[in-house]
Protein backbone atom coordinates (compact mmCIF):
# COMPACT_ATOMS: atom_id res chain seq x y z
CA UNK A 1 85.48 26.80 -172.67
CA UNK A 2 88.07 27.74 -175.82
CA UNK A 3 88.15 30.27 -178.09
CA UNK A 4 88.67 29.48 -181.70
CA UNK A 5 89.75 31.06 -184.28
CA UNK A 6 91.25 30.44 -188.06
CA UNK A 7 94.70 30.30 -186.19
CA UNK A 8 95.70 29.81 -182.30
CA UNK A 9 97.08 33.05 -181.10
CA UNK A 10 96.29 36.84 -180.18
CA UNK A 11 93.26 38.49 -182.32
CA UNK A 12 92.45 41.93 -181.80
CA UNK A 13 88.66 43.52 -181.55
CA UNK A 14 87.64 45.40 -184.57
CA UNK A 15 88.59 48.75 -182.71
CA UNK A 16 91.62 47.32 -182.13
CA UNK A 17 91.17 48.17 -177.81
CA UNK A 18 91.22 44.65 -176.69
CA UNK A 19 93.34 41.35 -177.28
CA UNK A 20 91.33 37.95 -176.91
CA UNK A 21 93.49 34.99 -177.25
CA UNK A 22 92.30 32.15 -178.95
CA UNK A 23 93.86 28.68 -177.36
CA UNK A 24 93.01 26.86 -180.76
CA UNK A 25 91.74 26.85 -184.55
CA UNK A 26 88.39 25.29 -185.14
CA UNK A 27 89.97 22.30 -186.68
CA UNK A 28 91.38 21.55 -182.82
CA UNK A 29 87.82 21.24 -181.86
CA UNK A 30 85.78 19.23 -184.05
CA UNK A 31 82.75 18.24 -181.98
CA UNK A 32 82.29 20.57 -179.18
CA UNK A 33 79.52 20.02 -176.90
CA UNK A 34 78.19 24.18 -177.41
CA UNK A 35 79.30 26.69 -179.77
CA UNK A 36 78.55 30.23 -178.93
CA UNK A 37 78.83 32.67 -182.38
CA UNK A 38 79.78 35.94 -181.03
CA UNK A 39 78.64 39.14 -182.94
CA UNK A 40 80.12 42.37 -183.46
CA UNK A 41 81.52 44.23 -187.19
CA UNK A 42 83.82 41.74 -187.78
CA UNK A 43 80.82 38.92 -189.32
CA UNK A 44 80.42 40.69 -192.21
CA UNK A 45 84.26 39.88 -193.20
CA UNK A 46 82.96 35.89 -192.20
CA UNK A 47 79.70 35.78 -194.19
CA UNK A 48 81.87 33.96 -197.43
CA UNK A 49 85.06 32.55 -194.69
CA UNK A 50 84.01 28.71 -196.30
CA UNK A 51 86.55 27.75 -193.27
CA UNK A 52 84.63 29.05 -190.25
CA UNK A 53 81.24 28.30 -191.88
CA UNK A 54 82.42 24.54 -192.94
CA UNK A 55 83.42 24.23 -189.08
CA UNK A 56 80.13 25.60 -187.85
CA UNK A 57 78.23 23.20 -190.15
CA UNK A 58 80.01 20.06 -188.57
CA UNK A 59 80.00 20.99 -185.12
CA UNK A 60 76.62 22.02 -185.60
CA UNK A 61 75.67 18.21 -186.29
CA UNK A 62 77.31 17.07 -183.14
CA UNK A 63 76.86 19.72 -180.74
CA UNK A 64 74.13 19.72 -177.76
CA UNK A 65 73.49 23.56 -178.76
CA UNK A 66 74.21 25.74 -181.83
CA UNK A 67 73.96 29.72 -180.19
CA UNK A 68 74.95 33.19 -181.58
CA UNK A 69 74.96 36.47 -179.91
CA UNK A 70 73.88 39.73 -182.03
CA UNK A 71 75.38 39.42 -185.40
CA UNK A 72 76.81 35.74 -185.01
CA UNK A 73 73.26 35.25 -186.12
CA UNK A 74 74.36 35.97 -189.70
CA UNK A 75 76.83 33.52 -189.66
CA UNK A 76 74.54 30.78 -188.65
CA UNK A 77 72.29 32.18 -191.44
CA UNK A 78 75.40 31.77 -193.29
CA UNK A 79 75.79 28.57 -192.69
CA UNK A 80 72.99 27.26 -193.56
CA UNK A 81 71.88 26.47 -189.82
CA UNK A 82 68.64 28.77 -189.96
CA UNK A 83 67.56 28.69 -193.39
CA UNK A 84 63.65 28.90 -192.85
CA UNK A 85 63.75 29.29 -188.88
CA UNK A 86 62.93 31.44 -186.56
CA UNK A 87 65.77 33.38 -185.49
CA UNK A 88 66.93 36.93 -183.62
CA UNK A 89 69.96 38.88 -184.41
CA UNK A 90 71.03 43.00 -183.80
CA UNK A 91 67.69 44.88 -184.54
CA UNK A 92 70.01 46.49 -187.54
CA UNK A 93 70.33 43.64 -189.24
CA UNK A 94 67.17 41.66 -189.10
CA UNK A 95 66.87 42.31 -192.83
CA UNK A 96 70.08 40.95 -193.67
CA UNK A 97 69.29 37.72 -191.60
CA UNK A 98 66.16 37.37 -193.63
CA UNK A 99 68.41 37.89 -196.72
CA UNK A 100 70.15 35.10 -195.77
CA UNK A 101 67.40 32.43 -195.29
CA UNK A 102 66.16 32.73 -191.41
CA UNK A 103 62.77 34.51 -190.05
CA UNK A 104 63.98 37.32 -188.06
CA UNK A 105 61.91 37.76 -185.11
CA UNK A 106 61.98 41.23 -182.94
CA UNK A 107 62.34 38.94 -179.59
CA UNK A 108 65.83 39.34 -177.22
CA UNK A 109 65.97 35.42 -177.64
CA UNK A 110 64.70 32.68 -179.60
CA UNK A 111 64.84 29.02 -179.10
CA UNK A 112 64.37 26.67 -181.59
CA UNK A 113 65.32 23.03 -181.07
CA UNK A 114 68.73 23.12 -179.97
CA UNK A 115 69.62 26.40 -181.81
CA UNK A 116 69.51 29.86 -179.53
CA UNK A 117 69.81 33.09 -181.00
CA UNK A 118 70.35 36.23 -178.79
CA UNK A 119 69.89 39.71 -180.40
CA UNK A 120 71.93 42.43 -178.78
CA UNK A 121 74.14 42.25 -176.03
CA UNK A 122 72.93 42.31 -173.22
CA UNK A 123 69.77 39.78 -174.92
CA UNK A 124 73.50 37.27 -175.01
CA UNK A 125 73.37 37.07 -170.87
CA UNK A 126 69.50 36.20 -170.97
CA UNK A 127 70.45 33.59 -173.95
CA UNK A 128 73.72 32.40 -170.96
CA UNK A 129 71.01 32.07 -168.73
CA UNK A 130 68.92 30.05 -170.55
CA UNK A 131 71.68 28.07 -171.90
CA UNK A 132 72.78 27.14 -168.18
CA UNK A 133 69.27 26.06 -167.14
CA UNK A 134 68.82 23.79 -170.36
CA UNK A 135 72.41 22.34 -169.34
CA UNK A 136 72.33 22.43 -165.49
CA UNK A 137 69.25 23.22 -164.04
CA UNK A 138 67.49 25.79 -163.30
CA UNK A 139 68.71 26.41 -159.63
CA UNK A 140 72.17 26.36 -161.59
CA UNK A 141 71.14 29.03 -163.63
CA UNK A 142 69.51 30.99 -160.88
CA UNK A 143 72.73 31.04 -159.05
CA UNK A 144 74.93 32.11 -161.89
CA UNK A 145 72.21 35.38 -162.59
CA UNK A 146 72.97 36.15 -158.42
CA UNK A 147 76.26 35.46 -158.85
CA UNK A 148 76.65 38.11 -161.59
CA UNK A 149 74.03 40.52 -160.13
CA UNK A 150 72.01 40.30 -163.26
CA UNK A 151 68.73 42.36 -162.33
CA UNK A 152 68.21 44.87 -164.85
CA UNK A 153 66.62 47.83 -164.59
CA UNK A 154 68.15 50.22 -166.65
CA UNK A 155 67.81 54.28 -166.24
CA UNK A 156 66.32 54.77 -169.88
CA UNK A 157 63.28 52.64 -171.53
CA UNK A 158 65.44 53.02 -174.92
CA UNK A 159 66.45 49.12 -175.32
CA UNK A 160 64.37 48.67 -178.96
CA UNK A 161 64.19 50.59 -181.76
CA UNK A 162 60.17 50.14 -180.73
CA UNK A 163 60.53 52.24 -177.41
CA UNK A 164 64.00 54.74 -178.46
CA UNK A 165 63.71 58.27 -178.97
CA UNK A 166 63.10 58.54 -182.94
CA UNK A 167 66.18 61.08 -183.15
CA UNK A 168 67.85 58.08 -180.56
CA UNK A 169 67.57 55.67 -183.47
CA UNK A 170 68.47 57.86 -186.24
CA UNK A 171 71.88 58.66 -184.33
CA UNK A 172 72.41 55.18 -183.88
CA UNK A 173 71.59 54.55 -187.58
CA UNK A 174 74.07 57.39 -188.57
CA UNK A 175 76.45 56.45 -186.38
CA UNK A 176 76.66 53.05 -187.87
CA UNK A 177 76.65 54.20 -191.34
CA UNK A 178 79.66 56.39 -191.00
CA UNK A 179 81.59 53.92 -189.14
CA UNK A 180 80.02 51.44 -186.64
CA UNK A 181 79.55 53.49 -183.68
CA UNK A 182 77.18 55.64 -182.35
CA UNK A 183 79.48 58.15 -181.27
CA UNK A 184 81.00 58.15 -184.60
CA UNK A 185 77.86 60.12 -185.86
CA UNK A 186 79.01 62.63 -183.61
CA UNK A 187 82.66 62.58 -184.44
């Protein structure tokens, strides 16, 4: 596994609180076997990046799988890679994928072909899991969800917009409106 980016080096988050080092630029990687489009504020400043989104178009033609993870979604869309398919991003942003070609469905993953699109999160680990059993098996994948513990059950029911508190999802709304956070509607 590599990170890319436009140039080989240390990139920091969009809040600026964590490093990741990327060991190449997409050009160094031409034809890798899976690309995984991670999400996060930072798309928005990709959606028109004719670099990245060249890159993703030719690995895309190559590559066993094509995936995104919340907002990467957009950047597929962006692409080109989902224009009239069946697609999940960020519940936010489901309009904006639809503005962009794809059919936004309200699902935490969707397959199509050899394209996988997670929406939030924590919907990326199911798409991992998925991923590994399409690649490996699916005693493969069953070891890496023990491995990692994965066995949700979270304290609140408030994972959708369709289950949430109404004043839950207005703070969230707010909170991304004034500057990506939901504790920034608070601030």
């Amino acid at each position: 596994m590599r990170f890319l980016a436009v140039d080989p080096g240390p990139v920091r988050t969009d809040n600026g609180m964590l490093t990741v080092l990327a060991e190449g630029s997409y050009g160094d990687v031409p034809r890798p076997d899976v690309v995984v489009v991670p999400g996060g504020p930072g798309t928005r400043a990709l959606l028109e990046d004719e670099r990245m989104l060249d890159w993703l178009r030719t690995a895309h033609e190559s590559s066993r799988y094509t995936t995104s993870v919340c907002t990467g979604s957009l950047l597929l869309a962006a692409a080109g890679l989902l224009d009239d398919t069946d697609a999940t991003t960020h519940w936010l942003v489901r309009d904006e994928l639809a503005d962009l070609g794809a059919r936004p469905l309200p699902e935490r993953v969707v397959e199509r072909g050899r394209v996988l699109t997670a929406a939030g999160v924590s919907a990326g680990i199911d798409m991992g899991l998925r991923l590994a059993e399409l690649i490996a098996g699916v005693e493969l994948a069953q070891a890496v969800q023990l491995i990692i513990e994965y066995d949700p059950q979270p304290p609140f029911d408030a994972g959708s917009p369709d289950k949430a508190p109404s004043e839950v999802v207005a703070l969230v709304r707010a909170g991304l409106e004034r500057g990506g956070t939901p504790a920034a509607a608070t601030d």
